[in-house]
Protein backbone atom coordinates (compact mmCIF):
# COMPACT_ATOMS: atom_id res chain seq x y z
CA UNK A 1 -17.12 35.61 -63.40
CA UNK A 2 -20.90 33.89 -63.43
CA UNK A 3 -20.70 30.21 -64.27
CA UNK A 4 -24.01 29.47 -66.27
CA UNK A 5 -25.90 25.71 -66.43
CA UNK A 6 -25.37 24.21 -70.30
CA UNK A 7 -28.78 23.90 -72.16
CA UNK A 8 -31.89 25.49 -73.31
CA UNK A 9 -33.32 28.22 -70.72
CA UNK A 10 -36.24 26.14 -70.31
CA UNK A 11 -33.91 23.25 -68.94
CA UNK A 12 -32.30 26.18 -67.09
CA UNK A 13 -35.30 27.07 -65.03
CA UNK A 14 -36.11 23.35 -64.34
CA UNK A 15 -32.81 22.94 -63.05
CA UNK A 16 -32.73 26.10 -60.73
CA UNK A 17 -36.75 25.33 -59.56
CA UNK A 18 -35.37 21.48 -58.43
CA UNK A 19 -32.46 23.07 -56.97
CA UNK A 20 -34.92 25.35 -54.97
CA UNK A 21 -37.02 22.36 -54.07
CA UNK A 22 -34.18 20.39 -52.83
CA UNK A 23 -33.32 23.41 -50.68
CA UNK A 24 -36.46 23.40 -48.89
CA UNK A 25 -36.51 19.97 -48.40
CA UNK A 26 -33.19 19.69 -46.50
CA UNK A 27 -34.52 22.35 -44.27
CA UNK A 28 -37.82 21.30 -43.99
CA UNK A 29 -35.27 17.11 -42.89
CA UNK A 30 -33.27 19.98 -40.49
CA UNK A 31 -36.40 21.25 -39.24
CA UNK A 32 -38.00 17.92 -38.16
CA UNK A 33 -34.72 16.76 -37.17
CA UNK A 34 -34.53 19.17 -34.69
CA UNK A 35 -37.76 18.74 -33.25
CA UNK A 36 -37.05 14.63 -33.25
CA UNK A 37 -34.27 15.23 -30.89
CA UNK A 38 -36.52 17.46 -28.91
CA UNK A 39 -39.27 14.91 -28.54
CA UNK A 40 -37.01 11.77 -28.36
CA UNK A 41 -38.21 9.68 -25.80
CA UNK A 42 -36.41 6.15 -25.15
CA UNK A 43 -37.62 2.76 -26.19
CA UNK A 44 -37.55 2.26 -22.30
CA UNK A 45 -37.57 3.98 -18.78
CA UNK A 46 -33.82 3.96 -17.60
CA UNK A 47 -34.75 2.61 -14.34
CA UNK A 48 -36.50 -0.21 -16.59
CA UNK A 49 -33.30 -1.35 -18.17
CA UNK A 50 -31.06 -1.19 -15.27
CA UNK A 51 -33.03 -3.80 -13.04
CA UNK A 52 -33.33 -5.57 -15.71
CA UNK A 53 -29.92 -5.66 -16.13
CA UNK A 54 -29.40 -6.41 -12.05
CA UNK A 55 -31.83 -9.14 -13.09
CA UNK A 56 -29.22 -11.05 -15.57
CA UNK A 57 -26.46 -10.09 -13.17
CA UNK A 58 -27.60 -11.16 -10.47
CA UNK A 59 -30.62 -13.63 -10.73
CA UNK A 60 -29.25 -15.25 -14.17
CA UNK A 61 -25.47 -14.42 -13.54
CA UNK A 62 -25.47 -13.87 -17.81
CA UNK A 63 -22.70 -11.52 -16.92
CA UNK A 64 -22.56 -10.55 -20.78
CA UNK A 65 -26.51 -10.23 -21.34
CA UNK A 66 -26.13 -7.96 -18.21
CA UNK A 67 -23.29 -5.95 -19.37
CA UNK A 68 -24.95 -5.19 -22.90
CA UNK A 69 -28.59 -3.71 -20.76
CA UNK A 70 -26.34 -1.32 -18.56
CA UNK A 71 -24.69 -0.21 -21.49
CA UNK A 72 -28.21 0.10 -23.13
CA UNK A 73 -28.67 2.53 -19.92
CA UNK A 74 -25.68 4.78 -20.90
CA UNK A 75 -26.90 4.52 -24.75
CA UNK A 76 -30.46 5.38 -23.95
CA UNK A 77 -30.23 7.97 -21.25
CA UNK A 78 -26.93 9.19 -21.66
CA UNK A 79 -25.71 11.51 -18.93
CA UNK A 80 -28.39 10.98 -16.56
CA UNK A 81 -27.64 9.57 -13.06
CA UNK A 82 -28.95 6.00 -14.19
CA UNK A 83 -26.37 6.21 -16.95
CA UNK A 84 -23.71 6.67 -14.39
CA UNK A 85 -24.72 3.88 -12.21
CA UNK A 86 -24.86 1.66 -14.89
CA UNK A 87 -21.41 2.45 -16.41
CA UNK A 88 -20.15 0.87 -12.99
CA UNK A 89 -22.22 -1.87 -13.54
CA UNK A 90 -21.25 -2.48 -16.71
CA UNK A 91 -17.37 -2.56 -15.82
CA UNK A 92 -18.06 -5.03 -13.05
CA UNK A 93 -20.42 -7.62 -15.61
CA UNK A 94 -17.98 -7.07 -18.30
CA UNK A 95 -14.95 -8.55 -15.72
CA UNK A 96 -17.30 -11.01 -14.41
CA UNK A 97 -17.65 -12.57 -17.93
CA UNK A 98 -13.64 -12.30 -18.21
CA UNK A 99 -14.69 -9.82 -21.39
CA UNK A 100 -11.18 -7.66 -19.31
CA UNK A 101 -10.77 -5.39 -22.46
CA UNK A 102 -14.43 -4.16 -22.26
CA UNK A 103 -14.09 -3.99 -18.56
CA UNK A 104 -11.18 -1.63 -18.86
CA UNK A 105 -12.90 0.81 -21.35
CA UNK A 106 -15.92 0.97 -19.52
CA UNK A 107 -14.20 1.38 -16.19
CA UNK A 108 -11.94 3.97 -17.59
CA UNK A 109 -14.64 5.97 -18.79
CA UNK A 110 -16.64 6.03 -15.80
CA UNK A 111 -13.00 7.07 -13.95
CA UNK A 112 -12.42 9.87 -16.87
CA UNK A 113 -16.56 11.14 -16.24
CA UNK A 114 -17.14 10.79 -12.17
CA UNK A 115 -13.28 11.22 -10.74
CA UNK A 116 -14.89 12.56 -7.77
CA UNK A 117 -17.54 9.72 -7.37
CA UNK A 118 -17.15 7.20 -4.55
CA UNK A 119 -17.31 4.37 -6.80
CA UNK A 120 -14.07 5.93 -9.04
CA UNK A 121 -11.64 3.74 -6.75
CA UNK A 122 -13.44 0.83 -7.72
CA UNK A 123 -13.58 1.68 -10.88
CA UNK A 124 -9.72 2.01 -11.39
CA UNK A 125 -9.11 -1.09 -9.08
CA UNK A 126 -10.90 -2.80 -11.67
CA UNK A 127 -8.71 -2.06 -14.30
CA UNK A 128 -5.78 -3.23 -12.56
CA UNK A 129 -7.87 -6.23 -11.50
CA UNK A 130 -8.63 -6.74 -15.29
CA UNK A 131 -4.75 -6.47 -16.36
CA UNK A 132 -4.09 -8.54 -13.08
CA UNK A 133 -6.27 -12.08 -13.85
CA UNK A 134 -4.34 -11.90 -17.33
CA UNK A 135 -1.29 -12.24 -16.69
CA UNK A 136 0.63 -14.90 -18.08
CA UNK A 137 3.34 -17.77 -16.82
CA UNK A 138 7.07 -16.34 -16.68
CA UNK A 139 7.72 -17.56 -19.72
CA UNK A 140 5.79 -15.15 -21.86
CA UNK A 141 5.86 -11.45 -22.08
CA UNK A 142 4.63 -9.49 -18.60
CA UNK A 143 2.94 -6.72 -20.07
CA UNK A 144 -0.31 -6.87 -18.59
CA UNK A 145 2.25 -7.58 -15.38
CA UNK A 146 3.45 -4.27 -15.48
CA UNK A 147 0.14 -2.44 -16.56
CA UNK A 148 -1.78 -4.17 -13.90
CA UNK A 149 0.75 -2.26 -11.53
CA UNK A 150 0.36 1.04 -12.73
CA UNK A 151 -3.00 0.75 -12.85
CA UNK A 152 -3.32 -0.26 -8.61
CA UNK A 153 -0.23 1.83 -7.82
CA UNK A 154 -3.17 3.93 -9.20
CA UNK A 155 -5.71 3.30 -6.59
CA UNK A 156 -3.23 3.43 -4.24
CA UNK A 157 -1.93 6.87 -4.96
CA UNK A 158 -5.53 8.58 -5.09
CA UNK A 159 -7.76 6.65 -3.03
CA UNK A 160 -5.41 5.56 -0.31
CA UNK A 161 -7.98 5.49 2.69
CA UNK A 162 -10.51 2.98 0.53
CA UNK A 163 -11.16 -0.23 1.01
CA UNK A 164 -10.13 -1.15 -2.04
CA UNK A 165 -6.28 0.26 -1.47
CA UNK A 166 -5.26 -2.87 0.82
CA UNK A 167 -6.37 -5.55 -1.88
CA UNK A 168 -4.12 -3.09 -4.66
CA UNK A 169 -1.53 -3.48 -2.43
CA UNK A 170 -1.54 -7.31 -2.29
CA UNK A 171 -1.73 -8.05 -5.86
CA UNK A 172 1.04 -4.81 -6.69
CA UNK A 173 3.06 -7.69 -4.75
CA UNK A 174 2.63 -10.53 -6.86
CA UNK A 175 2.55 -8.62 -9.69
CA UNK A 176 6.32 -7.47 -9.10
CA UNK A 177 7.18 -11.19 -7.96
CA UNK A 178 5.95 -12.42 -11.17
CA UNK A 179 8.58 -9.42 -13.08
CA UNK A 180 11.21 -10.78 -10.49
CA UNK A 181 10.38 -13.97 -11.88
CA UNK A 182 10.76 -13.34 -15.80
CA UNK A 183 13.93 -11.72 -14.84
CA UNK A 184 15.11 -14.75 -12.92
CA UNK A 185 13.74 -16.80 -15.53
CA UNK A 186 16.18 -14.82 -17.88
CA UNK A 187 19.21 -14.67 -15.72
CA UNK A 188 19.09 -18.52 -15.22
CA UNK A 189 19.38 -18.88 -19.14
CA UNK A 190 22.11 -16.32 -19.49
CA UNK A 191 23.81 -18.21 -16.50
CA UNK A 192 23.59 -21.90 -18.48
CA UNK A 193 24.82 -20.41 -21.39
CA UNK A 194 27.73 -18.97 -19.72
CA UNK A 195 27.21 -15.62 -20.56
CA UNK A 196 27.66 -14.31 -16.94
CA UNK A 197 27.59 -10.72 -18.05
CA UNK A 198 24.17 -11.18 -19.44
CA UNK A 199 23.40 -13.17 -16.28
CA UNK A 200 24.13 -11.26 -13.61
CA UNK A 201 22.73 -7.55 -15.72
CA UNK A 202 19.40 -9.62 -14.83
CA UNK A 203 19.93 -10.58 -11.21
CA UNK A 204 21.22 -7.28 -10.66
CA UNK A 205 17.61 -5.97 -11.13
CA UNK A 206 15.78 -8.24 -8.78
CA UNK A 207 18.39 -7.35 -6.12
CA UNK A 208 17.79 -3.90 -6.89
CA UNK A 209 14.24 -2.74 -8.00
CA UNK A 210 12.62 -6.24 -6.63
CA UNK A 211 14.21 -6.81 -2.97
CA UNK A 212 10.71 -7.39 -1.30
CA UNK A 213 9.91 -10.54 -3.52
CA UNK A 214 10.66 -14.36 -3.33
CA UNK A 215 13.10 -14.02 -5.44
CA UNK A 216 15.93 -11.64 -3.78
CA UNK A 217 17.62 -14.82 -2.51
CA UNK A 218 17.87 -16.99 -5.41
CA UNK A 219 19.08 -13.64 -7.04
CA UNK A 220 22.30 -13.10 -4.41
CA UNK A 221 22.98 -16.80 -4.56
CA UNK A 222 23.19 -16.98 -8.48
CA UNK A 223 25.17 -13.46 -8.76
CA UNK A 224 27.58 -15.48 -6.31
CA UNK A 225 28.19 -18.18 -9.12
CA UNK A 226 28.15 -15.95 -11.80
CA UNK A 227 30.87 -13.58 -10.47
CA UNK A 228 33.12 -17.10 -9.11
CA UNK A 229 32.72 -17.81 -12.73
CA UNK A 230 34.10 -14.86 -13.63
CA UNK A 231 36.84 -15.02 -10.88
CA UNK A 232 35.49 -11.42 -9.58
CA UNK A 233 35.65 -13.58 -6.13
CA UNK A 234 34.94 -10.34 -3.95
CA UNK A 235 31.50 -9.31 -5.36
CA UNK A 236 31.25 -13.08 -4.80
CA UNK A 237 31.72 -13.44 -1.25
CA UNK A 238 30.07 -9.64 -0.97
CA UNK A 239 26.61 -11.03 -2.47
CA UNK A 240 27.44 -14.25 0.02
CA UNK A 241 27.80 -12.44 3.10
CA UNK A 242 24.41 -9.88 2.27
CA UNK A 243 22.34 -12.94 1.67
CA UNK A 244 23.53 -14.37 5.16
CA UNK A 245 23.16 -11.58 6.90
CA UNK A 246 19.46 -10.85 5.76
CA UNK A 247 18.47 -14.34 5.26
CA UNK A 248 20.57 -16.71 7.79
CA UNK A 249 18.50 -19.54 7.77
CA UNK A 250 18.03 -19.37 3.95
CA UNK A 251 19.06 -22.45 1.59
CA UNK A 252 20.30 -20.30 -1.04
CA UNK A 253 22.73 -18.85 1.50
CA UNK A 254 24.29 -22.17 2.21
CA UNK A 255 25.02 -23.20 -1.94
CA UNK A 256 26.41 -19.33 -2.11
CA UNK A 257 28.54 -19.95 1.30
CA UNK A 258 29.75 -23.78 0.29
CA UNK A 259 30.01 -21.96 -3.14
CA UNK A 260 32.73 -19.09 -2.29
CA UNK A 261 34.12 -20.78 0.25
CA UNK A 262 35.51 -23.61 -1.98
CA UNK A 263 36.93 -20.47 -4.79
CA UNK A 264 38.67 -19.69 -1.89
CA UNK A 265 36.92 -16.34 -0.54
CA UNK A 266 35.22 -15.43 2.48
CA UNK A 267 31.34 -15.76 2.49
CA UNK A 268 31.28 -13.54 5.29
CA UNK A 269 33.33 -10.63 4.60
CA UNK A 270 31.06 -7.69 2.66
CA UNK A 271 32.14 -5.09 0.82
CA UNK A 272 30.42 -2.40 1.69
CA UNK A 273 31.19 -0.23 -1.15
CA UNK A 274 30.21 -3.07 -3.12
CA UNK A 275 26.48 -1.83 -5.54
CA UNK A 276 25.07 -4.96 -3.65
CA UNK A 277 25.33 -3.21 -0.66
CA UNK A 278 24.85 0.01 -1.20
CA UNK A 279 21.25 -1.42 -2.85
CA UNK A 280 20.87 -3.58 0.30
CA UNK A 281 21.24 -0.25 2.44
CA UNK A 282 19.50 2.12 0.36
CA UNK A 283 16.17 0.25 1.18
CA UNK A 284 16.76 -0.32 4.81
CA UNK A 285 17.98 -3.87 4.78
CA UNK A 286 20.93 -4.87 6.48
């Protein structure tokens, strides 16, 4: 079935002459379109932009100015060698200028583009380093706590022998004290409000998933009170006895021994099928 155009046939033929002359016009936009992209030269030489950009970074320390010219590089000159250099850049002005969310997206695209670059380590150690300077007091949520972690565990697990492995290391450390922390933080709240259940579900995970941190001690001390609270007096003197054995000269250990000892237990007698234990041993310790 032919659909026909309403109106005279001289309106007809107007209508299918414009349509021809629109036709040749888009081609005629494709054509020159084409040949723009050919011919497209940049406003300015890559090599231009990026000193200039070193310039900002380095001379003016305008960490943002700096940041916007290397991305002009990648914009400009996309996937040229310049463009690569300055997507490094870029990452490193952008965290300079504490602009972290920029950092990240401009560090994880240079990680997804050049894995096998030289630079890609530092590239993913700054995104942990980005998630790492914003994390927050123990008070509020740990997010970026646990983000900055997988992010350096990152580092860690594919570019072990760089230089940049040891300083993941360190702040994977006080990134997991500061977790230790919130759930201390937690515990200690569940603890006043006498809801020793609650209180010692939260120790229970320092002493298990956070035993290299500060807070392994207080942890064993306060799952002593909770569980004399509770009248559970041999996980009591259990958690006693582990934190004297691994940390003698701790003071935590002598509230937890005064502690038990007065509910009438043994701070030195361990249980060794006791999960405090068994988590002590699993690791090594004790």
């Amino acid at each position: 079935m032919m659909l026909r155009l309403k109106g005279s046939p001289r309106s007809g033929r107007r209508l299918r002459a414009l349509a021809g002359c629109v036709a040749l016009a888009l081609v005629a936009g494709w054509l020159a379109g084409c040949a723009e992209k050919e011919d497209y030269v940049p406003d300015q030489p890559a090599d231009k932009l990026y000193n200039e950009g070193l310039f900002l970074l380095n001379d003016q320390q305008d960490y943002r100015a700096a940041a916007k010219k290397f991305d002009e590089v990648d914009r400009e000159n996309p996937y040229s060698d310049w463009a690569r250099k300055a997507l490094l850049m870029s990452a490193y002005a952008y965290y300079q200028s504490e602009e972290y969310t920029d950092c990240v997206n401009s560090a994880k695209r240079y990680v997804a583009l050049h894995p096998g670059s030289p630079d890609a380590a530092y590239a993913q150690y700054l995104i942990g380093a980005s998630y790492y300077d914003q994390i927050l007091d123990v008070t509020r949520d740990q997010a970026r706590a646990d983000k900055a972690i997988d992010a350096l565990e990152e580092v860690v697990r594919k570019y072990p022998s760089s230089e940049y492995a040891t300083a993941a290391k360190k702040k994977i450390e006080k990134a997991r004290d500061q977790l230790a922390g919130k759930e201390m933080e937690i515990g200690r709240f569940y603890l006043n409000k006498r809801d020793f259940g609650g209180a010692i579900n939260r120790f229970k995970v320092v002493v298990t998933q956070y035993q290299t941190t500060r807070h392994v001690e207080e942890a064993l001390e306060r799952l002593s009170e909770a569980y004399v609270a509770l009248g559970i007096i041999d996980e009591a003197q259990t958690a006693a006895a582990v934190l004297g054995h691994n940390f003698p000269d701790s003071p935590w250990y002598k509230n937890a021994y005064d502690l038990v000892k007065t509910a009438g237990g043994e701070p030195t007698t361990e249980n060794k099928d006791s999960w405090i234990s068994r988590a002590f041993k699993k690791l090594g310790v004790g």
